[in-house]
PDB file of N, CA and C in Angstrom:
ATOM      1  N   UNK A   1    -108.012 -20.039  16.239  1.00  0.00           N
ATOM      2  CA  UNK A   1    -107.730 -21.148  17.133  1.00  0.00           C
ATOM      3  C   UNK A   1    -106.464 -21.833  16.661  1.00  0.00           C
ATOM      4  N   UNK A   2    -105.403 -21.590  17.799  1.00  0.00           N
ATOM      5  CA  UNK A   2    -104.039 -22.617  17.351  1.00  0.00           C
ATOM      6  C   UNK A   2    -104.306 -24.688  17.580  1.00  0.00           C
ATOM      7  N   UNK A   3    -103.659 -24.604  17.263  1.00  0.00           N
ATOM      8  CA  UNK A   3    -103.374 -25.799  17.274  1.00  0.00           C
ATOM      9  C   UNK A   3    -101.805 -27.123  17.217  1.00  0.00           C
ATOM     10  N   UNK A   4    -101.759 -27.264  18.734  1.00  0.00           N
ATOM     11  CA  UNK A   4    -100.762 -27.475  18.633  1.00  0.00           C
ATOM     12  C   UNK A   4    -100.112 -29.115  18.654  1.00  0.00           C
ATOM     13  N   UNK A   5     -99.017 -29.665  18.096  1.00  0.00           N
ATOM     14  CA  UNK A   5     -99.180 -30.922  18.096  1.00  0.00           C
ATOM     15  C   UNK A   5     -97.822 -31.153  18.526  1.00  0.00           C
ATOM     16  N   UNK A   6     -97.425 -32.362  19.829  1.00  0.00           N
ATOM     17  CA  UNK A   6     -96.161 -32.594  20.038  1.00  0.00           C
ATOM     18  C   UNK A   6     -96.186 -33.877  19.414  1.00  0.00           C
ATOM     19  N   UNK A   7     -94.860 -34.335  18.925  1.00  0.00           N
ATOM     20  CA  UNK A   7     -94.169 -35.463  18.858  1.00  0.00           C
ATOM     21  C   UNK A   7     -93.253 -36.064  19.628  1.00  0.00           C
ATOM     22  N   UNK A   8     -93.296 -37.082  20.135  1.00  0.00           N
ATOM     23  CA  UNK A   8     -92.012 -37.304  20.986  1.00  0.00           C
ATOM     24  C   UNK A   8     -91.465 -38.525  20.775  1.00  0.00           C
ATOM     25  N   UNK A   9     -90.461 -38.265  20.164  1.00  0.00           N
ATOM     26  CA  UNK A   9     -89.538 -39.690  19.674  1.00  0.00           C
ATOM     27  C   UNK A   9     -88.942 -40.433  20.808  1.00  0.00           C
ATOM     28  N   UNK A  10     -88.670 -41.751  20.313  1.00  0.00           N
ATOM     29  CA  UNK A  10     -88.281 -42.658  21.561  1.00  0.00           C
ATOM     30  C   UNK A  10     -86.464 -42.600  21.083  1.00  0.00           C
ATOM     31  N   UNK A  11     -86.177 -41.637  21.493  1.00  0.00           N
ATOM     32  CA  UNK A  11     -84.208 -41.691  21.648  1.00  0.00           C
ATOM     33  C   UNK A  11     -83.581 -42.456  23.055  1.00  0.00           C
ATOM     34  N   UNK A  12     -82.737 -43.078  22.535  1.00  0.00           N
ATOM     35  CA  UNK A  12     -81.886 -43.412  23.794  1.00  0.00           C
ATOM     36  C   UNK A  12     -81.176 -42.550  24.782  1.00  0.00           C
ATOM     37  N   UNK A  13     -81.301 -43.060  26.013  1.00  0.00           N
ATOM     38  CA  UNK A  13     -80.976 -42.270  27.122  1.00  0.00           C
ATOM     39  C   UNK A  13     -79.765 -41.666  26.751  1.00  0.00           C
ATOM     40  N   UNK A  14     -79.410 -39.941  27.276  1.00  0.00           N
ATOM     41  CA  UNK A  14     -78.006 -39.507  27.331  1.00  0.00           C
ATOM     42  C   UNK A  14     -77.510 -40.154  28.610  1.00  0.00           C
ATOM     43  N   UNK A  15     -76.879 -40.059  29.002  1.00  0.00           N
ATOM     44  CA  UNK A  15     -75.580 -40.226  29.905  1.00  0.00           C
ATOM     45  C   UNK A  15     -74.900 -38.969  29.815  1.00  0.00           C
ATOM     46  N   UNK A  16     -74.631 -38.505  31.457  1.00  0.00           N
ATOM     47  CA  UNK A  16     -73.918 -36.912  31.609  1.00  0.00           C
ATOM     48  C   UNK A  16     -72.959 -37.650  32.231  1.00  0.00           C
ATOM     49  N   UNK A  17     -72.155 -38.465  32.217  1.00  0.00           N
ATOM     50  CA  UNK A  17     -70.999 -38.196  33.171  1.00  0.00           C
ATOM     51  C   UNK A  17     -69.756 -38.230  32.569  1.00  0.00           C
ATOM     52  N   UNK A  18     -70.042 -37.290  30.983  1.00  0.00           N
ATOM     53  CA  UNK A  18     -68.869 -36.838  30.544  1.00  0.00           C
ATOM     54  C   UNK A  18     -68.241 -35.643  31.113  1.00  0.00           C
ATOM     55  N   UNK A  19     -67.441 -35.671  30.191  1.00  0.00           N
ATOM     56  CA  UNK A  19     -66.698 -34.148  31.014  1.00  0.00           C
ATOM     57  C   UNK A  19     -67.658 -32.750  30.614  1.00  0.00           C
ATOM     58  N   UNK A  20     -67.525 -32.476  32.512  1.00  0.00           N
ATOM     59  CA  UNK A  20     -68.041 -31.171  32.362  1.00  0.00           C
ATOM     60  C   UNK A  20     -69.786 -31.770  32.465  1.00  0.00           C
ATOM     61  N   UNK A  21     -69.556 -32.833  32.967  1.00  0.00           N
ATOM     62  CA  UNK A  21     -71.234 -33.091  32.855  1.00  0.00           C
ATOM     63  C   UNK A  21     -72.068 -33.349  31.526  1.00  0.00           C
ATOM     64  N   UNK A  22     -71.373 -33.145  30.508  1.00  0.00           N
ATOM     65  CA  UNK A  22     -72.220 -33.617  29.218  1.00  0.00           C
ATOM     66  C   UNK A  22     -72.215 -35.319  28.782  1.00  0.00           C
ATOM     67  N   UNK A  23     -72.295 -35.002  27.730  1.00  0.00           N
ATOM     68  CA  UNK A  23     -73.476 -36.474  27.014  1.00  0.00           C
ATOM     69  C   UNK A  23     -72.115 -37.542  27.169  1.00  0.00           C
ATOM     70  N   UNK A  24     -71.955 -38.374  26.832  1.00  0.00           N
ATOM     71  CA  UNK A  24     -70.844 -39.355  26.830  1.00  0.00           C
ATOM     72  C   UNK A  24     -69.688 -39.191  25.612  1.00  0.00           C
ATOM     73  N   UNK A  25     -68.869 -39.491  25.632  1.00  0.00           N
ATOM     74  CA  UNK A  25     -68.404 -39.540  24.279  1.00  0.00           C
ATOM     75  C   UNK A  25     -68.293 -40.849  23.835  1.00  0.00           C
ATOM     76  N   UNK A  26     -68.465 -41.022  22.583  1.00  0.00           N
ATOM     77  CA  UNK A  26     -68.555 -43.074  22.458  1.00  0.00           C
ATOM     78  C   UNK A  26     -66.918 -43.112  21.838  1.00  0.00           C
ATOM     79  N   UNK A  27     -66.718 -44.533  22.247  1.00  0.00           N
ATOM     80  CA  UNK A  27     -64.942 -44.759  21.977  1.00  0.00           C
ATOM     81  C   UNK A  27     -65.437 -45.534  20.860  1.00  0.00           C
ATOM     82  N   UNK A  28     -64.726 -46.571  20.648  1.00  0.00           N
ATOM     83  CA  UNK A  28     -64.072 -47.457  19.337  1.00  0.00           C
ATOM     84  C   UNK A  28     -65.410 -48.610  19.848  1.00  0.00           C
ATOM     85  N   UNK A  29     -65.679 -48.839  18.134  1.00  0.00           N
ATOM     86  CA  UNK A  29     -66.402 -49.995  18.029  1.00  0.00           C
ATOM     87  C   UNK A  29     -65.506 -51.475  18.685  1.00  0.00           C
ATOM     88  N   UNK A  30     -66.215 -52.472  18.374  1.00  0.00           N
ATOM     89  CA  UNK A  30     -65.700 -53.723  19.407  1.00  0.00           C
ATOM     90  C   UNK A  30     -66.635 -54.903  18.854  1.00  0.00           C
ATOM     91  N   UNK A  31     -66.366 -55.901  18.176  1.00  0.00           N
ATOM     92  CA  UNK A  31     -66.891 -56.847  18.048  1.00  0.00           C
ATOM     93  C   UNK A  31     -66.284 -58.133  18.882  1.00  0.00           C
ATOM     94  N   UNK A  32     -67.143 -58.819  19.541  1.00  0.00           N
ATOM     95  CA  UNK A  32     -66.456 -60.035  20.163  1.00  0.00           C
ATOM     96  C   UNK A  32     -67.627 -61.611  20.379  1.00  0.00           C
ATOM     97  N   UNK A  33     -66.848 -62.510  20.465  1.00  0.00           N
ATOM     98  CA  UNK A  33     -67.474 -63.350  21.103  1.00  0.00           C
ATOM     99  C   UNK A  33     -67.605 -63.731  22.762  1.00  0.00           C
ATOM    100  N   UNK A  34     -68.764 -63.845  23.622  1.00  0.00           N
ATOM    101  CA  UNK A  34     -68.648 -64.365  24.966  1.00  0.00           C
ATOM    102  C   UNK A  34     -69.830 -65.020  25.346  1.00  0.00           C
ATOM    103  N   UNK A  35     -69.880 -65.029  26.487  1.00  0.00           N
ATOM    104  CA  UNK A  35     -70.740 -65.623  27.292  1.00  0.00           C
ATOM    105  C   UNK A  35     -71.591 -64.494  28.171  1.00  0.00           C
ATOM    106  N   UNK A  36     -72.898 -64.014  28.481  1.00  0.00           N
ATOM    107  CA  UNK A  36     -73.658 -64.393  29.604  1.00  0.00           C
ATOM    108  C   UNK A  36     -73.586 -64.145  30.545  1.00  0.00           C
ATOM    109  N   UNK A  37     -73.151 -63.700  31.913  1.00  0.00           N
ATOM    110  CA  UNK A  37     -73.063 -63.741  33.074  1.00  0.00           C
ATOM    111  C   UNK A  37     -73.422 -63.165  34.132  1.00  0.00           C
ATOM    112  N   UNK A  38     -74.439 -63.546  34.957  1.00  0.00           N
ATOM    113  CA  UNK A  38     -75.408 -63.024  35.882  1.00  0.00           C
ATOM    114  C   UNK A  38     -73.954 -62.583  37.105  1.00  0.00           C
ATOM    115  N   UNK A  39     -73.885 -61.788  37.137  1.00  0.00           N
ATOM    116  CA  UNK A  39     -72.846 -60.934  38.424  1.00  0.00           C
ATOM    117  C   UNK A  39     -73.270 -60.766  39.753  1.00  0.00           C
ATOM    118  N   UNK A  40     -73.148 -61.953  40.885  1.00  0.00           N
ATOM    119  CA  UNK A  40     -73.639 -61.448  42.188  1.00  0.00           C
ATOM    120  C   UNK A  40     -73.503 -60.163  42.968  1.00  0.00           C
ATOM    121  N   UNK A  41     -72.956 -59.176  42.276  1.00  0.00           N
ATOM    122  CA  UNK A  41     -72.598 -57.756  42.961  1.00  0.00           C
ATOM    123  C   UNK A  41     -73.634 -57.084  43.164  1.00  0.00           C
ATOM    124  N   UNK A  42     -73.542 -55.859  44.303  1.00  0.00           N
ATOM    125  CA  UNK A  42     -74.446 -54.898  43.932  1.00  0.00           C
ATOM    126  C   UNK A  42     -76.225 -55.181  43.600  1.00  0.00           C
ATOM    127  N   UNK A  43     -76.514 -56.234  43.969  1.00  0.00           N
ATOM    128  CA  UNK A  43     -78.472 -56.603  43.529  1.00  0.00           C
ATOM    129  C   UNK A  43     -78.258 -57.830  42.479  1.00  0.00           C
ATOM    130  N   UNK A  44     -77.101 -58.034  42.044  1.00  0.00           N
ATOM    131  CA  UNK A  44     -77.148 -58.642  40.712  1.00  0.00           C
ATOM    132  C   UNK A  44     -77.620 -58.103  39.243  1.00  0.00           C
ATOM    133  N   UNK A  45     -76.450 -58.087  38.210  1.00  0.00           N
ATOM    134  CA  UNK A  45     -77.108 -57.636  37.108  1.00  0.00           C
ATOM    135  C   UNK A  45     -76.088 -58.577  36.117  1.00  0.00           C
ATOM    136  N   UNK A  46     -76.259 -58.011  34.871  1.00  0.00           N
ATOM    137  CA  UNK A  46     -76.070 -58.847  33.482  1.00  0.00           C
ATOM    138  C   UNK A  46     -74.733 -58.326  33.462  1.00  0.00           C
ATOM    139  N   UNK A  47     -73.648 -59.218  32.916  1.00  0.00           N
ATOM    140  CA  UNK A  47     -72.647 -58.569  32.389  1.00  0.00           C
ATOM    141  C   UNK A  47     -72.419 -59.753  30.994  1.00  0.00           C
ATOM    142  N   UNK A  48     -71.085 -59.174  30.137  1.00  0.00           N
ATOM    143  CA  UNK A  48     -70.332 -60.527  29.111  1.00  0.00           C
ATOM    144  C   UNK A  48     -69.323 -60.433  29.236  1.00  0.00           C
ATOM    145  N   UNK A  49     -68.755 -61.905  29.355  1.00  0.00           N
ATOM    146  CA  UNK A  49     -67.706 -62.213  29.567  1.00  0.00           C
ATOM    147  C   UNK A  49     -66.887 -62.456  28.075  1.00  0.00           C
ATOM    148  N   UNK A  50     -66.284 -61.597  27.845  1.00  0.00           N
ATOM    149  CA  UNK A  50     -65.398 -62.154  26.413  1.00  0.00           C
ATOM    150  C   UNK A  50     -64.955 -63.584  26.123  1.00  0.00           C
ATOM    151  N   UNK A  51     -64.652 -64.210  25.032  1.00  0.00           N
ATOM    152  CA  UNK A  51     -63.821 -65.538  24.884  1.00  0.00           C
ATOM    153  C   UNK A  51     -62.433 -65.132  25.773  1.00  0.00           C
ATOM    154  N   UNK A  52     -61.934 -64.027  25.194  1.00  0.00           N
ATOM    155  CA  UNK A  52     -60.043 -63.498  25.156  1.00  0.00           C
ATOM    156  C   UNK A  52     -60.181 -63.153  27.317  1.00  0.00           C
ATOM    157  N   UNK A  53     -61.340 -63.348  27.815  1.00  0.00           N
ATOM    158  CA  UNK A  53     -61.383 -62.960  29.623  1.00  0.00           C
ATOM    159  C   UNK A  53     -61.618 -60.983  29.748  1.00  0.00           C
ATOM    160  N   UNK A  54     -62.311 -60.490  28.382  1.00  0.00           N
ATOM    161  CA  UNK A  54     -62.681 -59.030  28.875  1.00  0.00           C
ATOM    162  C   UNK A  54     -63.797 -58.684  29.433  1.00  0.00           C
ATOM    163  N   UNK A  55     -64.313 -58.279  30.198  1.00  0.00           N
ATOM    164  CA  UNK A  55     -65.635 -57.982  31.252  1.00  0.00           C
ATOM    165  C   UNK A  55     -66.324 -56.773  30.451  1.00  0.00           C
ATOM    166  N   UNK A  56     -67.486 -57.072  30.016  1.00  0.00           N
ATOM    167  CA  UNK A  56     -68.271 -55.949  29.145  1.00  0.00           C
ATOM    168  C   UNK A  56     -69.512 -55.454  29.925  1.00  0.00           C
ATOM    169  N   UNK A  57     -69.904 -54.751  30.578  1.00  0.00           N
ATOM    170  CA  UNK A  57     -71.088 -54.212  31.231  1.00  0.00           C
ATOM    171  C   UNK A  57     -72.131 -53.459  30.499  1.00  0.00           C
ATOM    172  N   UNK A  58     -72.789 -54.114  30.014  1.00  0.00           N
ATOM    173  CA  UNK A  58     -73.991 -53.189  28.686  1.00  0.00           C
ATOM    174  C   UNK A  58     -74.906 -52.670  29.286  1.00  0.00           C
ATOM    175  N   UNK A  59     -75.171 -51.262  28.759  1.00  0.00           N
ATOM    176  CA  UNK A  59     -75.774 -50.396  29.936  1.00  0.00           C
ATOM    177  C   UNK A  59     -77.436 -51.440  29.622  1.00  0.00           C
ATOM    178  N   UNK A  60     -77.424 -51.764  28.578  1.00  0.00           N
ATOM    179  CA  UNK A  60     -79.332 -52.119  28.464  1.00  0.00           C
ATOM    180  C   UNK A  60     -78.895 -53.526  27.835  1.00  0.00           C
ATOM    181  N   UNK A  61     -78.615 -54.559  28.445  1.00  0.00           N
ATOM    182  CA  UNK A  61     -78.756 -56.165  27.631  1.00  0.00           C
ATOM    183  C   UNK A  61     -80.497 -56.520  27.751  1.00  0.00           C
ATOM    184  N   UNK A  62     -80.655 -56.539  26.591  1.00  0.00           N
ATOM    185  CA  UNK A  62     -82.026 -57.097  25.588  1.00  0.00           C
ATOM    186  C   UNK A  62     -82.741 -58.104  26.754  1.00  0.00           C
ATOM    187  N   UNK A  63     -83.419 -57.983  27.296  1.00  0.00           N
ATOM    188  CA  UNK A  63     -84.210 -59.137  28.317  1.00  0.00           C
ATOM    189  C   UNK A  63     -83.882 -60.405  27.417  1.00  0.00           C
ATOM    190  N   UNK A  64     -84.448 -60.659  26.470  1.00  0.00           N
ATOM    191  CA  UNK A  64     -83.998 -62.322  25.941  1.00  0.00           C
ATOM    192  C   UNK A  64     -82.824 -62.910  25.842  1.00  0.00           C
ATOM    193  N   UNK A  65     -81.896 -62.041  26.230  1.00  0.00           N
ATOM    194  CA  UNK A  65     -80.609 -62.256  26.420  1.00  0.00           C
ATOM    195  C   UNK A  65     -79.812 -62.810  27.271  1.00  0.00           C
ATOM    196  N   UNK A  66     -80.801 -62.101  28.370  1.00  0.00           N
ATOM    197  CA  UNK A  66     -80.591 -62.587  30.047  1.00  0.00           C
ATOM    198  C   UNK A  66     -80.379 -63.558  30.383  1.00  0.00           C
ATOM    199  N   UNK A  67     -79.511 -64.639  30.086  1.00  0.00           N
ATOM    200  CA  UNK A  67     -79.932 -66.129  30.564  1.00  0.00           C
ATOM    201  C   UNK A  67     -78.411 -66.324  30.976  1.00  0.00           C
ATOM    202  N   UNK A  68     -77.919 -66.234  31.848  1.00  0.00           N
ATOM    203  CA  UNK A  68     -76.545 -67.251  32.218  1.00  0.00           C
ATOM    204  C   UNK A  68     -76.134 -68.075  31.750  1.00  0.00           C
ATOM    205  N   UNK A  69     -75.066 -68.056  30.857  1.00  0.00           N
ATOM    206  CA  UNK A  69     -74.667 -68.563  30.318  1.00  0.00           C
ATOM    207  C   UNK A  69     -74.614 -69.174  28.941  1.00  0.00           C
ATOM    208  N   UNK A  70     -75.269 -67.987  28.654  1.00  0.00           N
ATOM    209  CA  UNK A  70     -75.956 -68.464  26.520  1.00  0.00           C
ATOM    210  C   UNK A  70     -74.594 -67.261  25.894  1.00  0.00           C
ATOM    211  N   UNK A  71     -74.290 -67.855  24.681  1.00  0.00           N
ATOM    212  CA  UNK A  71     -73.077 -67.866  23.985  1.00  0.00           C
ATOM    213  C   UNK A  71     -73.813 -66.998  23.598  1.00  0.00           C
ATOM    214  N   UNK A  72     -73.100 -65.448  23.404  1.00  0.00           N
ATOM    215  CA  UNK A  72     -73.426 -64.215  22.095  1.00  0.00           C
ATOM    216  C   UNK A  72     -72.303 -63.902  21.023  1.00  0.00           C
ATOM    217  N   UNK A  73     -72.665 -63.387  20.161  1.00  0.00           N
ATOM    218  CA  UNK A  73     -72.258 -62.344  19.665  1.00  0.00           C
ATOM    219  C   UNK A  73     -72.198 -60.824  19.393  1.00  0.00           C
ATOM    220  N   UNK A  74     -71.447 -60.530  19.620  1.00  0.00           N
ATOM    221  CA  UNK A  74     -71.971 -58.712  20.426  1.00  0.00           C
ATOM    222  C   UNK A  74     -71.305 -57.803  19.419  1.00  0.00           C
ATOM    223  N   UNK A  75     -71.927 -56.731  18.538  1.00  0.00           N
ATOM    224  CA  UNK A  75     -70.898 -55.532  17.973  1.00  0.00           C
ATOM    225  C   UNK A  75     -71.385 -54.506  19.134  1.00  0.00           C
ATOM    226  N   UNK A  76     -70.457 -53.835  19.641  1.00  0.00           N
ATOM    227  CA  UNK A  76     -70.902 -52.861  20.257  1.00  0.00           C
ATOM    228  C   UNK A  76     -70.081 -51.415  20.766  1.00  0.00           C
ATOM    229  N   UNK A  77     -70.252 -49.910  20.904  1.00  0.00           N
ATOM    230  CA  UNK A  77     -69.413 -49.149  21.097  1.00  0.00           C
ATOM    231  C   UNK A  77     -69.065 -48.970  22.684  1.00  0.00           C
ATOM    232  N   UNK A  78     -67.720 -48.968  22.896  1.00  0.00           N
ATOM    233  CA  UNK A  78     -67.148 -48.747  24.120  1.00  0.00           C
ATOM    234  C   UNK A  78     -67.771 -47.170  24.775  1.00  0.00           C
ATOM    235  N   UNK A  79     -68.211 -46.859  25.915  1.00  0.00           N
ATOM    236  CA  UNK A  79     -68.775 -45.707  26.474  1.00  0.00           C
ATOM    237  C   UNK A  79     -66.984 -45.428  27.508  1.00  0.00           C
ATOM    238  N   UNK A  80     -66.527 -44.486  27.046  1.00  0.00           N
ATOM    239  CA  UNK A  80     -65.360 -43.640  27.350  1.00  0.00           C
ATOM    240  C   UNK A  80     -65.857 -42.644  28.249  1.00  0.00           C
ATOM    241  N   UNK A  81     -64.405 -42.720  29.496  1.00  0.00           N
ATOM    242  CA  UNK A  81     -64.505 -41.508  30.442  1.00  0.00           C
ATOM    243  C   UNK A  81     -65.783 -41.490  31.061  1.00  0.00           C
ATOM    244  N   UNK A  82     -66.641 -42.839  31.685  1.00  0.00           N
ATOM    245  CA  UNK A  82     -67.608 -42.516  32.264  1.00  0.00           C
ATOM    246  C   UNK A  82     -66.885 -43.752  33.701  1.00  0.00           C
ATOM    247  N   UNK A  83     -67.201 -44.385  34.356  1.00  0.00           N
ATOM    248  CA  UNK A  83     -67.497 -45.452  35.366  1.00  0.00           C
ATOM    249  C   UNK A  83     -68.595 -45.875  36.145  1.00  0.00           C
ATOM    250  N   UNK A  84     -68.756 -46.959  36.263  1.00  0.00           N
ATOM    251  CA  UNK A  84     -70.217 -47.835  36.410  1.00  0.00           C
ATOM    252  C   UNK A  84     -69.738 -47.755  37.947  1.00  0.00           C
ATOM    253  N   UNK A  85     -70.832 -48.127  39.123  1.00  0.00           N
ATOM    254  CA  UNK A  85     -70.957 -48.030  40.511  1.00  0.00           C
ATOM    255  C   UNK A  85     -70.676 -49.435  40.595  1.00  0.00           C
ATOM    256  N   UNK A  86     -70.734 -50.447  39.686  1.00  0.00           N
ATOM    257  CA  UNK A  86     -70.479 -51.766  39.830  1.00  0.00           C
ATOM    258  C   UNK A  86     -68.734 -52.089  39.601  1.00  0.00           C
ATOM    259  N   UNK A  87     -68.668 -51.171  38.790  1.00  0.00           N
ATOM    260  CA  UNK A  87     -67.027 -50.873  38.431  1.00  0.00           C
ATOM    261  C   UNK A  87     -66.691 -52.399  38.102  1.00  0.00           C
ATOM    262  N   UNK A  88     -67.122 -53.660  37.116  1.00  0.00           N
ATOM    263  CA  UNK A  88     -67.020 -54.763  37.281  1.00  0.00           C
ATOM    264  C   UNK A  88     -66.342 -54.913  35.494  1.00  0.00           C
ATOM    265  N   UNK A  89     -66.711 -54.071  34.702  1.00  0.00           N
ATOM    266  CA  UNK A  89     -66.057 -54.015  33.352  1.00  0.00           C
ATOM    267  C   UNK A  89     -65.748 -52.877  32.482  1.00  0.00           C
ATOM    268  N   UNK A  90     -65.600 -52.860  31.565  1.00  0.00           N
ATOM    269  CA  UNK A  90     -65.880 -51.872  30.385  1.00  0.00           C
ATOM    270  C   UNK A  90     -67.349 -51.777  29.966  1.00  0.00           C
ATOM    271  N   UNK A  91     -68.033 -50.111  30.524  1.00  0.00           N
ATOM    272  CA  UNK A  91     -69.208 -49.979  29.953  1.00  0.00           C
ATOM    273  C   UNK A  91     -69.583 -49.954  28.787  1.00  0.00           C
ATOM    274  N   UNK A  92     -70.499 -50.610  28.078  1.00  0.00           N
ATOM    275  CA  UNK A  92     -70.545 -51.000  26.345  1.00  0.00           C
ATOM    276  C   UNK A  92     -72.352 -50.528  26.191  1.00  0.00           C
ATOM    277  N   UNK A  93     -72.389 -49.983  24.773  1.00  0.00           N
ATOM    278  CA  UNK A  93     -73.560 -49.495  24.317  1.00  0.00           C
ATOM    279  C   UNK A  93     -74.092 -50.719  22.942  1.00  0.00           C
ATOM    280  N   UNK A  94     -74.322 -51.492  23.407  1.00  0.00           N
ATOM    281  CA  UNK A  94     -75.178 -52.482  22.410  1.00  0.00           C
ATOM    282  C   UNK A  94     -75.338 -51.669  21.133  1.00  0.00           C
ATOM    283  N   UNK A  95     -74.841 -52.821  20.081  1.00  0.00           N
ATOM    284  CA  UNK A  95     -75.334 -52.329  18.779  1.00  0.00           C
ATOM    285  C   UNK A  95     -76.224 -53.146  18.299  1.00  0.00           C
ATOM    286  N   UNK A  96     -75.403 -54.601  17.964  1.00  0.00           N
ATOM    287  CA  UNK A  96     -76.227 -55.716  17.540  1.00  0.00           C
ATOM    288  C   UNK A  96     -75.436 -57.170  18.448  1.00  0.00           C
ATOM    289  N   UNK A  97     -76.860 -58.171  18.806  1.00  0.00           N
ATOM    290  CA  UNK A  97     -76.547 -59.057  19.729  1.00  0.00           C
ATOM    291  C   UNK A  97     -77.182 -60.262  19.109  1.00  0.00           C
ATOM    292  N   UNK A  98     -76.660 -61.639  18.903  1.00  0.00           N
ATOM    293  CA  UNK A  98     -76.933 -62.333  18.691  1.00  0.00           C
ATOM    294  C   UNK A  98     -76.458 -63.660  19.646  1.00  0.00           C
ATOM    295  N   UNK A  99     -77.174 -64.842  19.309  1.00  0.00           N
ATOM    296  CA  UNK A  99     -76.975 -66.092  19.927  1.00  0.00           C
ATOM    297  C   UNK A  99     -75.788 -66.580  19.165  1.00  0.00           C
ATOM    298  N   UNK A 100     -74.938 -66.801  19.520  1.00  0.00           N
ATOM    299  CA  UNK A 100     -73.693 -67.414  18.710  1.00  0.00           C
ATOM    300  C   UNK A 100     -73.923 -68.771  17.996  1.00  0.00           C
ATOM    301  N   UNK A 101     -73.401 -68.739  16.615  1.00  0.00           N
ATOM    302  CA  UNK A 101     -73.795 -69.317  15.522  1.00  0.00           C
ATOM    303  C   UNK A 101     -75.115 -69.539  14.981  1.00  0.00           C
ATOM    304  N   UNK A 102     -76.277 -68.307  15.164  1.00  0.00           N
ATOM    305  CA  UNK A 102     -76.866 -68.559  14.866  1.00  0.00           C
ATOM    306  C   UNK A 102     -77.213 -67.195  13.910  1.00  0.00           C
ATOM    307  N   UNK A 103     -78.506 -66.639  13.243  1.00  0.00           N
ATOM    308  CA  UNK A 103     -78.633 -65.417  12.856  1.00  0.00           C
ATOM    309  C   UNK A 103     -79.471 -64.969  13.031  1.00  0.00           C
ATOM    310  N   UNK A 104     -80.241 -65.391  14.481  1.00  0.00           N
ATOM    311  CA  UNK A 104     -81.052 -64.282  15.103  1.00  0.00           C
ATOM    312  C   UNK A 104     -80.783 -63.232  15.742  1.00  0.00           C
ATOM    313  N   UNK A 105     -81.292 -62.106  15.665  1.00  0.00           N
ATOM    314  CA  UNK A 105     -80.373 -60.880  16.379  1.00  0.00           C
ATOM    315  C   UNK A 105     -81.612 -60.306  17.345  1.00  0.00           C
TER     316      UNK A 105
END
């Protein structure tokens, strides 16, 4: 009698809309300060607004995060050679997110 056992790890989603249809390629890290911002486009979704005015679109912002207009701090990698249907910023892959000046993450 076999016996068989799966595991299935919780990995983050690929993304194919690299070239040729594969996985993404990740660009250059990015640390910044911004804001928050609920985007009336498209259904409405989350975006951050940089201090310096850069538009960051994070494919997954943290539900506790969600609030219009709460100050973060964001490290996060730029997602290269893909484009969002919202087309409203630079798509960004969350690393670490915090409330600005504070050290909850």
């Amino acid at each position: 009698m076999a016996v068989l056992l799966l595991v299935a790890g919780a990995a983050a989603p690929t993304l194919s809309n690299g070239p040729e249809g594969g996985p993404l390629e990740p660009g250059p890290r990015v640390a910044f300060q911004g804001r928050v911002v609920h985007v009336e486009l498209e259904g409405g979704f989350w975006g951050i607004l940089s201090k310096d005015g850069q538009r960051f679109d994070p494919i997954a912002l943290p539900p506790r995060f969600q609030r219009d207009g709460l100050e973060v701090e964001v490290t996060a990698i730029v997602l290269r050679d893909t484009v969002s249907i919202r087309m409203w910023g630079q798509l960004i892959r969350i690393l670490n997110i915090r409330e600005a000046g504070t050290g909850n993450h």
